[in-house]
N, C-alpha and C. Protein backbone atom coordinates (compact mmCIF):
# COMPACT_ATOMS: atom_id res chain seq x y z
N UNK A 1 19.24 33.07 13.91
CA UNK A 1 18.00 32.50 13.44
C UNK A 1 17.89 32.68 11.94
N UNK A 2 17.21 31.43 11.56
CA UNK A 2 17.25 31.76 9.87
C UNK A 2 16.08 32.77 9.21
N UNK A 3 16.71 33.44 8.35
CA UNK A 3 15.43 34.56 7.49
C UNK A 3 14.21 33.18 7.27
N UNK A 4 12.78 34.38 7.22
CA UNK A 4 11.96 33.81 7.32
C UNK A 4 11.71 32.74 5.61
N UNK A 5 10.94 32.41 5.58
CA UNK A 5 10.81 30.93 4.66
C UNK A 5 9.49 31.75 3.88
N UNK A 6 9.82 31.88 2.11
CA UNK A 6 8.58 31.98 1.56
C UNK A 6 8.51 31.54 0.30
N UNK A 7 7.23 31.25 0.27
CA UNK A 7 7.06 30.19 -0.53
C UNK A 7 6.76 30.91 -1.73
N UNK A 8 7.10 30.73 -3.06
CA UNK A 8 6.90 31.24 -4.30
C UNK A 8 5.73 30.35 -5.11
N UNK A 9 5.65 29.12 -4.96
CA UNK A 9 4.74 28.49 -5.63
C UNK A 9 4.38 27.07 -4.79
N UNK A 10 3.14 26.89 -5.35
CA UNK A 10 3.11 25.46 -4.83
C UNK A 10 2.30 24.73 -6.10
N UNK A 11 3.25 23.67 -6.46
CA UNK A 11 2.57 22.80 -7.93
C UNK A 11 2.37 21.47 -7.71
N UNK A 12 0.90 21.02 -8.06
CA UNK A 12 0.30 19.59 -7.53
C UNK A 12 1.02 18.30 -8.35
N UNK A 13 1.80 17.56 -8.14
CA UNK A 13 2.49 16.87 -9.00
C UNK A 13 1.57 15.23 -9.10
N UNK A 14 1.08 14.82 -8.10
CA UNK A 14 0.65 13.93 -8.23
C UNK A 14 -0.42 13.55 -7.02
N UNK A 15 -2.07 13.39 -7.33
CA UNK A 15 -3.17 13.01 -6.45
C UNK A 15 -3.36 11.49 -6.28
N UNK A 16 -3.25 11.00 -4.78
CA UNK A 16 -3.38 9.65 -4.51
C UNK A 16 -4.40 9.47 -4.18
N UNK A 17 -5.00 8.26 -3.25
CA UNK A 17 -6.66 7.84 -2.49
C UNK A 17 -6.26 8.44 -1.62
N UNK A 18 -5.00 8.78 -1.10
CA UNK A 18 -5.09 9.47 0.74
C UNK A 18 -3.70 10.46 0.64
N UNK A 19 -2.90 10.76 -0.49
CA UNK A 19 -2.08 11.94 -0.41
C UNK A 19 -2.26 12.71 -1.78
N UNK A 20 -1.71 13.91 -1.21
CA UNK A 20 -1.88 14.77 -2.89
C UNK A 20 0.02 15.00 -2.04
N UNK A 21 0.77 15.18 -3.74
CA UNK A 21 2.17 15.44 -3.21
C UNK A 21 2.24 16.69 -4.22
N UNK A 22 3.22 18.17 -3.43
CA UNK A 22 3.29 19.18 -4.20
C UNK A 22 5.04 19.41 -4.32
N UNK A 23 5.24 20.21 -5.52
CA UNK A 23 7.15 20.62 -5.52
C UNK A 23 6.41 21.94 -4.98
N UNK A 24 7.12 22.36 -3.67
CA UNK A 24 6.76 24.27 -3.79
C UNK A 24 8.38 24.86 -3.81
N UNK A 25 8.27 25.66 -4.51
CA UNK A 25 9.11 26.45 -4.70
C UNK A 25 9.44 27.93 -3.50
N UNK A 26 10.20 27.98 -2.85
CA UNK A 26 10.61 28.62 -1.91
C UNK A 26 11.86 29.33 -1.61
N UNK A 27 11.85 30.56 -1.19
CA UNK A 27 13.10 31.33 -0.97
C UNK A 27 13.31 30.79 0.41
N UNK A 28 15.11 30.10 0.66
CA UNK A 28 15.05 30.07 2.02
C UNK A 28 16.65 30.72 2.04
N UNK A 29 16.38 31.36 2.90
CA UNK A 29 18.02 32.01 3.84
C UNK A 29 18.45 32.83 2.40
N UNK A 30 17.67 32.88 1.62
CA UNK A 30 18.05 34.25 0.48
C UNK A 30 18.20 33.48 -0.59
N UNK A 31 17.92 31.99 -0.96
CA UNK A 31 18.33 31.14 -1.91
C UNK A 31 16.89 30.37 -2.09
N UNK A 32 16.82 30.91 -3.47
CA UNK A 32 15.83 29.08 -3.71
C UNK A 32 15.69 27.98 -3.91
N UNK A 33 14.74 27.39 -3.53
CA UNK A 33 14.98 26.03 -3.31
C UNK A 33 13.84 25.07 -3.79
N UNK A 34 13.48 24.40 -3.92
CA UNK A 34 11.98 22.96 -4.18
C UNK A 34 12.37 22.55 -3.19
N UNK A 35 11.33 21.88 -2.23
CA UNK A 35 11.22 21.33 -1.51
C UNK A 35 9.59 20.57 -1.95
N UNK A 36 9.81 19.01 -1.60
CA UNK A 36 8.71 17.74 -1.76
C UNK A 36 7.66 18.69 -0.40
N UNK A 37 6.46 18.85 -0.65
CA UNK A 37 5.34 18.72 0.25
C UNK A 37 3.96 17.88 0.27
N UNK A 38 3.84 16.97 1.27
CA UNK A 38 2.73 15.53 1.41
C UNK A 38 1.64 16.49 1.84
N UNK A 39 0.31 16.27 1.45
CA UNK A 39 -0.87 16.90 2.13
C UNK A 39 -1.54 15.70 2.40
N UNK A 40 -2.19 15.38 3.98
CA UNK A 40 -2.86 14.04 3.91
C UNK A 40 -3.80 14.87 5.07
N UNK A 41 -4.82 14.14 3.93
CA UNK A 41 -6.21 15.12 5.30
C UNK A 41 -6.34 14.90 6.83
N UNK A 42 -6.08 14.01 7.25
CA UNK A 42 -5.73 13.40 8.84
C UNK A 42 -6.62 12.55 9.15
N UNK A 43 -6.44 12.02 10.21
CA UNK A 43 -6.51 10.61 10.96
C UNK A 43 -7.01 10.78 12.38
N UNK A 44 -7.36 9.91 12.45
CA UNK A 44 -7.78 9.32 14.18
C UNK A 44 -7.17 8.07 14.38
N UNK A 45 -6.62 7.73 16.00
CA UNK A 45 -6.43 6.61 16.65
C UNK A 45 -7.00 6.88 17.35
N UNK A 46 -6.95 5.34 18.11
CA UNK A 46 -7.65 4.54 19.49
C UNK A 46 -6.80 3.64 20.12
N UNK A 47 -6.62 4.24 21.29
CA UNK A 47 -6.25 3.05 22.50
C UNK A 47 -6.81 2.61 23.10
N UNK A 48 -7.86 1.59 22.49
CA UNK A 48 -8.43 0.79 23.19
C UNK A 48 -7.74 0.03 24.86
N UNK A 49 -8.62 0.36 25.59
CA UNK A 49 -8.16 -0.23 26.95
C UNK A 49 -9.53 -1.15 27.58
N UNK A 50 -9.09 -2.33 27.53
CA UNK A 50 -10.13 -3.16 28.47
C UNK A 50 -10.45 -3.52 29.93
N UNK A 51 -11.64 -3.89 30.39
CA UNK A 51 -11.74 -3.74 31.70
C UNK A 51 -10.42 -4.33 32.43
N UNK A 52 -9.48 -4.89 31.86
CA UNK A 52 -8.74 -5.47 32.70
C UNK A 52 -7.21 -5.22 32.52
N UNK A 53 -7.44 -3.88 31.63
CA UNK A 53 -6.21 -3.03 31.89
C UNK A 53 -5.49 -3.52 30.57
N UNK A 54 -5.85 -4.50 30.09
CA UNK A 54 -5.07 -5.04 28.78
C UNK A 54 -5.18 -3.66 27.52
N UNK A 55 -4.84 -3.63 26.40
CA UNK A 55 -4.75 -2.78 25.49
C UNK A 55 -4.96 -3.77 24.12
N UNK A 56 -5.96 -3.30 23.49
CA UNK A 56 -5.96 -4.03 22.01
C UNK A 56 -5.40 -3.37 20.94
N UNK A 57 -4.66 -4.37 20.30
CA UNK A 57 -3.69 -3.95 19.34
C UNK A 57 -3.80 -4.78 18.04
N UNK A 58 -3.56 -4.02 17.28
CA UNK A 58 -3.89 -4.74 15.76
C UNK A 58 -2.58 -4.95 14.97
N UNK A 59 -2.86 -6.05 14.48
CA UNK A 59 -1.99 -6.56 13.71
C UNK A 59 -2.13 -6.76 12.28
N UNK A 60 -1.11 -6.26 11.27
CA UNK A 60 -1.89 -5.89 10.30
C UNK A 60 -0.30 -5.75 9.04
N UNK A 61 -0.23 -5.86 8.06
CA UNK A 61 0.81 -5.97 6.58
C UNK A 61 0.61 -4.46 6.58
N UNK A 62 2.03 -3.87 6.34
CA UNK A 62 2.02 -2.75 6.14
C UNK A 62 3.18 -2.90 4.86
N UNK A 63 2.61 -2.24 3.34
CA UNK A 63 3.19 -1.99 2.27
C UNK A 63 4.37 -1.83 2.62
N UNK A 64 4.09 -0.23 3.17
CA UNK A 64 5.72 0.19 2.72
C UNK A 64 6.96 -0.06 3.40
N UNK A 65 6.30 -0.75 4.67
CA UNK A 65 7.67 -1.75 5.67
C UNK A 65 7.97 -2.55 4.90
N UNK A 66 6.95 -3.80 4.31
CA UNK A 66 6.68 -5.15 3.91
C UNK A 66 7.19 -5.73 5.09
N UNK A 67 5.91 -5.81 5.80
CA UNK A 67 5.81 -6.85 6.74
C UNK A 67 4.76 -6.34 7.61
N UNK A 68 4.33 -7.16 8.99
CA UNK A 68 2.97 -7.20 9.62
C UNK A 68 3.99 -5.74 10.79
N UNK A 69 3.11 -5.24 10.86
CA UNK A 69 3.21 -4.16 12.16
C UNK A 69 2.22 -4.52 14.05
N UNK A 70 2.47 -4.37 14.61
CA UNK A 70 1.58 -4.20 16.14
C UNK A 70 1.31 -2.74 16.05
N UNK A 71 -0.25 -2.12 16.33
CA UNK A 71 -0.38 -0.46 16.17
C UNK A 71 -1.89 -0.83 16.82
N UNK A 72 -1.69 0.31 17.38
CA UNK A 72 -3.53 0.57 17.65
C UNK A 72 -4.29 0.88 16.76
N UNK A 73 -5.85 0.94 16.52
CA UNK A 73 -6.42 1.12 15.65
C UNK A 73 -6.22 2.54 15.06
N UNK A 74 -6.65 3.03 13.67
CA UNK A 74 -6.08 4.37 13.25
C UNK A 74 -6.78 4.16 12.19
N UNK A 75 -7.05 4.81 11.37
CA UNK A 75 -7.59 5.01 10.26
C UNK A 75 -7.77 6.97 9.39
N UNK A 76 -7.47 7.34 8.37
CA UNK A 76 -8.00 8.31 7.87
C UNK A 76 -9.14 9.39 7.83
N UNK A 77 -9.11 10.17 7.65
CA UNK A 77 -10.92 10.84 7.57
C UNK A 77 -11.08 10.50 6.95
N UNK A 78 -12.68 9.89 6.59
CA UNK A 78 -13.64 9.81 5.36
C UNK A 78 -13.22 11.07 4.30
N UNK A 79 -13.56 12.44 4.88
CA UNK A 79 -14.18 13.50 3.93
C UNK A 79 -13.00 14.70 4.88
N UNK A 80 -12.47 15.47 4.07
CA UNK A 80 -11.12 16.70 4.49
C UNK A 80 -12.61 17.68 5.85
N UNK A 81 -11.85 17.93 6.88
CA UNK A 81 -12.96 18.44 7.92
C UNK A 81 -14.15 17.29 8.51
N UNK A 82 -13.98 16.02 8.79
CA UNK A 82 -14.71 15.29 9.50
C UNK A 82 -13.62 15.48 10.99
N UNK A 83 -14.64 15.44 11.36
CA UNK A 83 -14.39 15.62 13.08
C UNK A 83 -13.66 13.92 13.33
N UNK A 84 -12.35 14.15 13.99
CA UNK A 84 -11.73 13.34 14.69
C UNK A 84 -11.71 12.40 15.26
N UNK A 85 -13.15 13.08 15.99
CA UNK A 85 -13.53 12.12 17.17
C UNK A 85 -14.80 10.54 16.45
N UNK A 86 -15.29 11.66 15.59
CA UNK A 86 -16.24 10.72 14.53
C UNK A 86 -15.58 9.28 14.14
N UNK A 87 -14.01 9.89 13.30
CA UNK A 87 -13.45 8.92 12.66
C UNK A 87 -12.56 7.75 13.41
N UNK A 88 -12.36 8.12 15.09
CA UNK A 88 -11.62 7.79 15.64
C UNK A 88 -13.38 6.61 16.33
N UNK A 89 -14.49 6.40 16.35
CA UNK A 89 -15.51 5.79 16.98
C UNK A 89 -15.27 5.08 15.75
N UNK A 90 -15.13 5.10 14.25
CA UNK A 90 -15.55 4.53 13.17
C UNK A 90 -14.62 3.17 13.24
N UNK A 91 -13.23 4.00 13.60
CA UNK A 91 -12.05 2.91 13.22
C UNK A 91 -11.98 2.26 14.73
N UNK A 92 -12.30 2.28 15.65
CA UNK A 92 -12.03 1.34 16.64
C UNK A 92 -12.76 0.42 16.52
N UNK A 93 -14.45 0.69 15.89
CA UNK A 93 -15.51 -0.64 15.30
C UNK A 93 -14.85 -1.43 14.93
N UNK A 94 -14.43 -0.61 13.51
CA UNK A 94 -14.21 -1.30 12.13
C UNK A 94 -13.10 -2.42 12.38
N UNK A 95 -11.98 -1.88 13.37
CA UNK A 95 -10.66 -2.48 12.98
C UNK A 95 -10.85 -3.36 14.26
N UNK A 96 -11.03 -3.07 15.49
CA UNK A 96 -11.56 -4.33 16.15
C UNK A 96 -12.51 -5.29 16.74
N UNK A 97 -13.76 -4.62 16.48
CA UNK A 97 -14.83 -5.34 16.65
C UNK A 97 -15.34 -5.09 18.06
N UNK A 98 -14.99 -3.43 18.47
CA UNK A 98 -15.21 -3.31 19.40
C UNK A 98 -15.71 -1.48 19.89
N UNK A 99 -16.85 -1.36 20.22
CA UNK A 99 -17.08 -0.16 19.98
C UNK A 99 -17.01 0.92 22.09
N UNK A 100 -16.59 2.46 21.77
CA UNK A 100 -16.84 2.95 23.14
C UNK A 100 -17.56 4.26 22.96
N UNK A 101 -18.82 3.87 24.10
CA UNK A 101 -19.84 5.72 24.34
C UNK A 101 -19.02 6.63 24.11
N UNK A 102 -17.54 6.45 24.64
CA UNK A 102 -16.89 7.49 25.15
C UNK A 102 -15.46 7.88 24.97
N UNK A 103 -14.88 8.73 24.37
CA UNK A 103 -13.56 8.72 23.75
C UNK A 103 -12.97 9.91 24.65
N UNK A 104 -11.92 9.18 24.94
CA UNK A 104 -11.23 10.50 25.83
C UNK A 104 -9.94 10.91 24.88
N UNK A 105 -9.61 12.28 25.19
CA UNK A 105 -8.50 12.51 24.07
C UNK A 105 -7.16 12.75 24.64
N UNK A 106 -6.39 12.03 24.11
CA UNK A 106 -4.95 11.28 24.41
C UNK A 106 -3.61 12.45 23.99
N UNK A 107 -4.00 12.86 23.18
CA UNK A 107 -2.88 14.06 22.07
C UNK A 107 -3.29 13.73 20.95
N UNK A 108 -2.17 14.79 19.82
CA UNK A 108 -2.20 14.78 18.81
C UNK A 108 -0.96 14.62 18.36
N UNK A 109 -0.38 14.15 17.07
CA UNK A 109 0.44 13.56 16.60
C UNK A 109 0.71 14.40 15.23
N UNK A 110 1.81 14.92 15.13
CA UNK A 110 2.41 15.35 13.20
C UNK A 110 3.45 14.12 12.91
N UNK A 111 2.96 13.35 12.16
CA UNK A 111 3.69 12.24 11.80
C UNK A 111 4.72 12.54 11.08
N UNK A 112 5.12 13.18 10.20
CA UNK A 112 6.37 13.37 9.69
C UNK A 112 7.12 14.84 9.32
N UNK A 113 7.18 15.59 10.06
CA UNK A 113 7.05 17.39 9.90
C UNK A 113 8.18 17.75 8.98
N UNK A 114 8.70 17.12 8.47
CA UNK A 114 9.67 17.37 7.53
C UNK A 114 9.08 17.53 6.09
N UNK A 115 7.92 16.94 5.86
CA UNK A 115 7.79 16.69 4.21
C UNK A 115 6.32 16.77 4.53
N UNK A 116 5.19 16.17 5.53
CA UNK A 116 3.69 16.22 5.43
C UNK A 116 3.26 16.75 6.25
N UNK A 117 2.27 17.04 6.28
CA UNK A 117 1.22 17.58 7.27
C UNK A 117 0.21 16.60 7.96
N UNK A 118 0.15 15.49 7.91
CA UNK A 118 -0.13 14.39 8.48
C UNK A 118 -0.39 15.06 9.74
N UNK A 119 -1.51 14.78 10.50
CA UNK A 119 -1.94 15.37 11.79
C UNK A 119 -2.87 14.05 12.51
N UNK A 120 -3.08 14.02 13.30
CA UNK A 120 -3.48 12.58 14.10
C UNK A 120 -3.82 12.91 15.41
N UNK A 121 -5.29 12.35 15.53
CA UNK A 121 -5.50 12.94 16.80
C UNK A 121 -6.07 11.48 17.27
N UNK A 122 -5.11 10.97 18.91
CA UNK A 122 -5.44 9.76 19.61
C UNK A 122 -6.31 10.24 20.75
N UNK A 123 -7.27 8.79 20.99
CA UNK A 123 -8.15 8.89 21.84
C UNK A 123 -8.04 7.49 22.92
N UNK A 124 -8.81 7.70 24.26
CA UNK A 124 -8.25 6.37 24.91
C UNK A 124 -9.83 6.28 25.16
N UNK A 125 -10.50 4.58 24.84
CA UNK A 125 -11.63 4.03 24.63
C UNK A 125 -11.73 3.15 25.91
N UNK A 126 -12.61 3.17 26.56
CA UNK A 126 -12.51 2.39 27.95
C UNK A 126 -14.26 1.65 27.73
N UNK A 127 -14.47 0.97 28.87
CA UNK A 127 -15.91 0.21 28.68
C UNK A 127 -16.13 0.33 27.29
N UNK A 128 -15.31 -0.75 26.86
CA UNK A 128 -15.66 -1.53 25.83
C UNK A 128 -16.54 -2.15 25.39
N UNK A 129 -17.46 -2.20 24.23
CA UNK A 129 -18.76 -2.69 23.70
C UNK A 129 -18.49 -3.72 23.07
N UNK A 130 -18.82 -4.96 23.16
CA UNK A 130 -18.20 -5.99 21.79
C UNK A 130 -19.14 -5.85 20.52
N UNK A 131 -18.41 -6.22 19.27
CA UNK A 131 -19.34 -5.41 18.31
C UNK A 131 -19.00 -6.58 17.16
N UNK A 132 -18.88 -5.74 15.82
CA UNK A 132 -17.91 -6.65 15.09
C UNK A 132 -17.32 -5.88 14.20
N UNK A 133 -15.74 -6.58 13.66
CA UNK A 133 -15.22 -5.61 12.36
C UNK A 133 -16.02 -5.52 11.81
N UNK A 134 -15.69 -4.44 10.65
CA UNK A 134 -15.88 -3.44 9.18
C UNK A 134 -15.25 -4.01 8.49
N UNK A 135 -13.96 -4.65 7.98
CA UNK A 135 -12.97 -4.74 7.36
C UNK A 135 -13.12 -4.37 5.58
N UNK A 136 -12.27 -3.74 5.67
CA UNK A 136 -12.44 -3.56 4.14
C UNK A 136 -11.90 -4.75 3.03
N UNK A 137 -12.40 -4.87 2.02
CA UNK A 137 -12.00 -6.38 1.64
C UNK A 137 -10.66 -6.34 1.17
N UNK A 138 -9.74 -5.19 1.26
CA UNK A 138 -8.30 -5.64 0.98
C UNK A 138 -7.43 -6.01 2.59
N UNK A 139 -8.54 -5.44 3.48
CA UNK A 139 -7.92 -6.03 5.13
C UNK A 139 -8.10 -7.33 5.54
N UNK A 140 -6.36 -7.81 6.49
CA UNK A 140 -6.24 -8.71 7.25
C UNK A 140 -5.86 -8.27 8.26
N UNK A 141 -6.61 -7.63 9.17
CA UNK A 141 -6.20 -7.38 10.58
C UNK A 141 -6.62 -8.56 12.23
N UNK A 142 -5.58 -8.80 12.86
CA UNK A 142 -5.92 -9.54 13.56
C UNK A 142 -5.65 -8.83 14.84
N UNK A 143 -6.47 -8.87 15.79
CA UNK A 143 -6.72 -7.81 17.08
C UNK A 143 -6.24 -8.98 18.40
N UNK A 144 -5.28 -7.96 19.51
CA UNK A 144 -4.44 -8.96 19.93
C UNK A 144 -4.50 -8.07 21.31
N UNK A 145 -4.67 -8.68 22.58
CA UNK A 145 -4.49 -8.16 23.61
C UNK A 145 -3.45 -7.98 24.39
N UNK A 146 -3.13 -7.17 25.05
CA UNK A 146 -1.80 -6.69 25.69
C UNK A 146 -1.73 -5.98 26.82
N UNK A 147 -0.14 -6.86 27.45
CA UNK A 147 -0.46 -5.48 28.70
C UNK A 147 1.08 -4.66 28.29
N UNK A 148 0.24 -3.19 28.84
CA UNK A 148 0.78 -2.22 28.82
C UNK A 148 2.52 -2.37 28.99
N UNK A 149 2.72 -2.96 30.56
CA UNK A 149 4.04 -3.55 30.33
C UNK A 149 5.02 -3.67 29.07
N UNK A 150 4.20 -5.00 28.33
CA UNK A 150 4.89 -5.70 27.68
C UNK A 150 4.84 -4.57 26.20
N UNK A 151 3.89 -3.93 26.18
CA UNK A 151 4.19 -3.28 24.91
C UNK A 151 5.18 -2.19 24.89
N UNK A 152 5.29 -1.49 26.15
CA UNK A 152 6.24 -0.79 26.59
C UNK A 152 7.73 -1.30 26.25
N UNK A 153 7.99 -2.30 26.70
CA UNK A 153 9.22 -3.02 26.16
C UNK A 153 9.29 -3.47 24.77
N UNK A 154 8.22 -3.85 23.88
CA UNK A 154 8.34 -4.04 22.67
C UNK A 154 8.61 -2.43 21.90
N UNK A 155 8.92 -1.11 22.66
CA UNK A 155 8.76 -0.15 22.02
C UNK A 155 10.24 0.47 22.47
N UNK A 156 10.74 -0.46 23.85
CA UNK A 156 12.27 0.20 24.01
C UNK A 156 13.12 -0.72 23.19
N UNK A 157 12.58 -1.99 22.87
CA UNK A 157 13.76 -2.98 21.60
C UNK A 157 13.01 -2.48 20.78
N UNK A 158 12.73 -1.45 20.40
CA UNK A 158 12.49 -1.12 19.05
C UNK A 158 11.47 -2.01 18.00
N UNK A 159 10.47 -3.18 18.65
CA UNK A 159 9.78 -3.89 18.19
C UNK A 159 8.64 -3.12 17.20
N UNK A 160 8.32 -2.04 17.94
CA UNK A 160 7.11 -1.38 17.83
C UNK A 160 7.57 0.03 17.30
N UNK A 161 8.06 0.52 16.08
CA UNK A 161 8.12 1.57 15.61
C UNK A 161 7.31 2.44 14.84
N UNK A 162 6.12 2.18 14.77
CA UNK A 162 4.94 2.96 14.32
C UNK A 162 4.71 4.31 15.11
N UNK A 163 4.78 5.36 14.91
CA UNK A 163 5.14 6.39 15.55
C UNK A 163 4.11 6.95 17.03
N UNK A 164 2.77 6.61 15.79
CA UNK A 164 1.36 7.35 16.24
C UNK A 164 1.38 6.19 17.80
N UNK A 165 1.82 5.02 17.73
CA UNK A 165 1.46 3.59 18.37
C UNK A 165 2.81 4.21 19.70
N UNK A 166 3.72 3.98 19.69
CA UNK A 166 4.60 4.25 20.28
C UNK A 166 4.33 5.59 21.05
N UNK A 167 4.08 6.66 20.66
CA UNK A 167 3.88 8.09 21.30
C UNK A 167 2.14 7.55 22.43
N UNK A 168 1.22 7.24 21.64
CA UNK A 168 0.34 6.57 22.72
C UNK A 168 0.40 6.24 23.42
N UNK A 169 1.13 5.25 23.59
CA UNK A 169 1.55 4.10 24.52
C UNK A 169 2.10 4.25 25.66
N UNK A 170 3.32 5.41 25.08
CA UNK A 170 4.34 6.10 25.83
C UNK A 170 3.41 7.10 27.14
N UNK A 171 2.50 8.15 25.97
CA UNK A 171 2.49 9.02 26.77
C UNK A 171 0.48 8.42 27.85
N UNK A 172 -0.07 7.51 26.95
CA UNK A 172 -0.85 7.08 28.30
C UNK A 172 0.01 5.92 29.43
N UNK A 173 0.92 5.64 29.43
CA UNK A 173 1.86 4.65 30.22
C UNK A 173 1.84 6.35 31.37
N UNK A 174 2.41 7.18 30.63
CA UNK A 174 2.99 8.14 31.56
C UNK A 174 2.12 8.95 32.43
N UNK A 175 0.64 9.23 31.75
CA UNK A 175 -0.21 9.81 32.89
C UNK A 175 -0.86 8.74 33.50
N UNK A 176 -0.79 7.03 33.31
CA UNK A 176 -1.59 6.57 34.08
C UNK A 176 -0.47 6.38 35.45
N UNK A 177 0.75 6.34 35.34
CA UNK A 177 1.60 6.51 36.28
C UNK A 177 2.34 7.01 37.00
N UNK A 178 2.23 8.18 35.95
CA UNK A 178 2.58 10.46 36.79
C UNK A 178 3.95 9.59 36.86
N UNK A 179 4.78 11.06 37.46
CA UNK A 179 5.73 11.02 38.05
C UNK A 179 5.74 10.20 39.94
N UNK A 180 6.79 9.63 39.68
CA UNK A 180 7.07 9.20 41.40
C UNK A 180 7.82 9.88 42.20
């Protein structure tokens, strides 16, 4: 097992709208090292599920692919320590025009454990309210219904590689159908 990991410094190199990135400086295995660290305050998703078993999914340009993605709704915290569940009622409005009393909680997600702390906590939204988007005026999201099936297979050809979207999918596919 490797000697334990300590960190000598941590220096803020650059503050974004939704990451701060640090160099920390660290002794590892008796050697030092820099290592890149992402701080991103965290997130909520929604798996929206409709009375008829379909799943709404958003469609939406993602920068740093360049190109449109399929993902469930998700969005950021407002403010570092807003409750989860808050931000996870905000972004299922906002992003599909569709609001639920009631959020059940799905897991949690570390999106990239190598470099951020990105933390994500999914919820599954049932009796659906029709409402309307939020959109923010740099959004084009278009909200698209689905069955579970088919997204399942868009996630074994690799259609659907959004992590938070895929692990959802996966793991409510798996308790709505247990083991056989």
């Amino acid at each position: 097992m490797a000697e334990k990991v300590i960190r000598l410094n941590r220096e803020l190199k650059y503050q974004g709208t939704i990451l701060k990135i640090y160099e920390d400086t660290v002794i590892a295995n008796g050697h030092e090292a820099h290592w890149d660290f992402i701080h991103h305050d965290g997130a909520a998703a929604v798996l929206p599920v409709m009375d008829d078993g379909r799943i709404l999914m958003v469609r939406q340009y993602r920068n740093a692919l360049e190109r449109e993605t399929l993902e469930i709704p998700a969005g950021k915290l407002d403010e570092p320590g807003e409750p989860k569940i808050e931000c996870a009622y905000r972004e299922l409005e906002e992003e599909t025009g569709y609001r639920s009393e009631n959020l059940e909680y799905l897991m949690s997600v570390n999106t990239t454990v190598a470099f951020c702390d990105e933390a994500i906590d999914i919820f599954v939204a049932r009796n659906l309210i029709p409402s309307r988007q939020h959109l923010d005026e740099d959004e084009d999201i278009q909200v698209e219904a689905w069955e579970l099936k088919d997204l399942l297979q868009l996630i074994y050809e690799g259609k659907i590689s959004d992590g938070k979207t895929a692990a959802a999918i996966s793991t409510y596919a798996a308790k709505l159908y247990g083991p056989k």
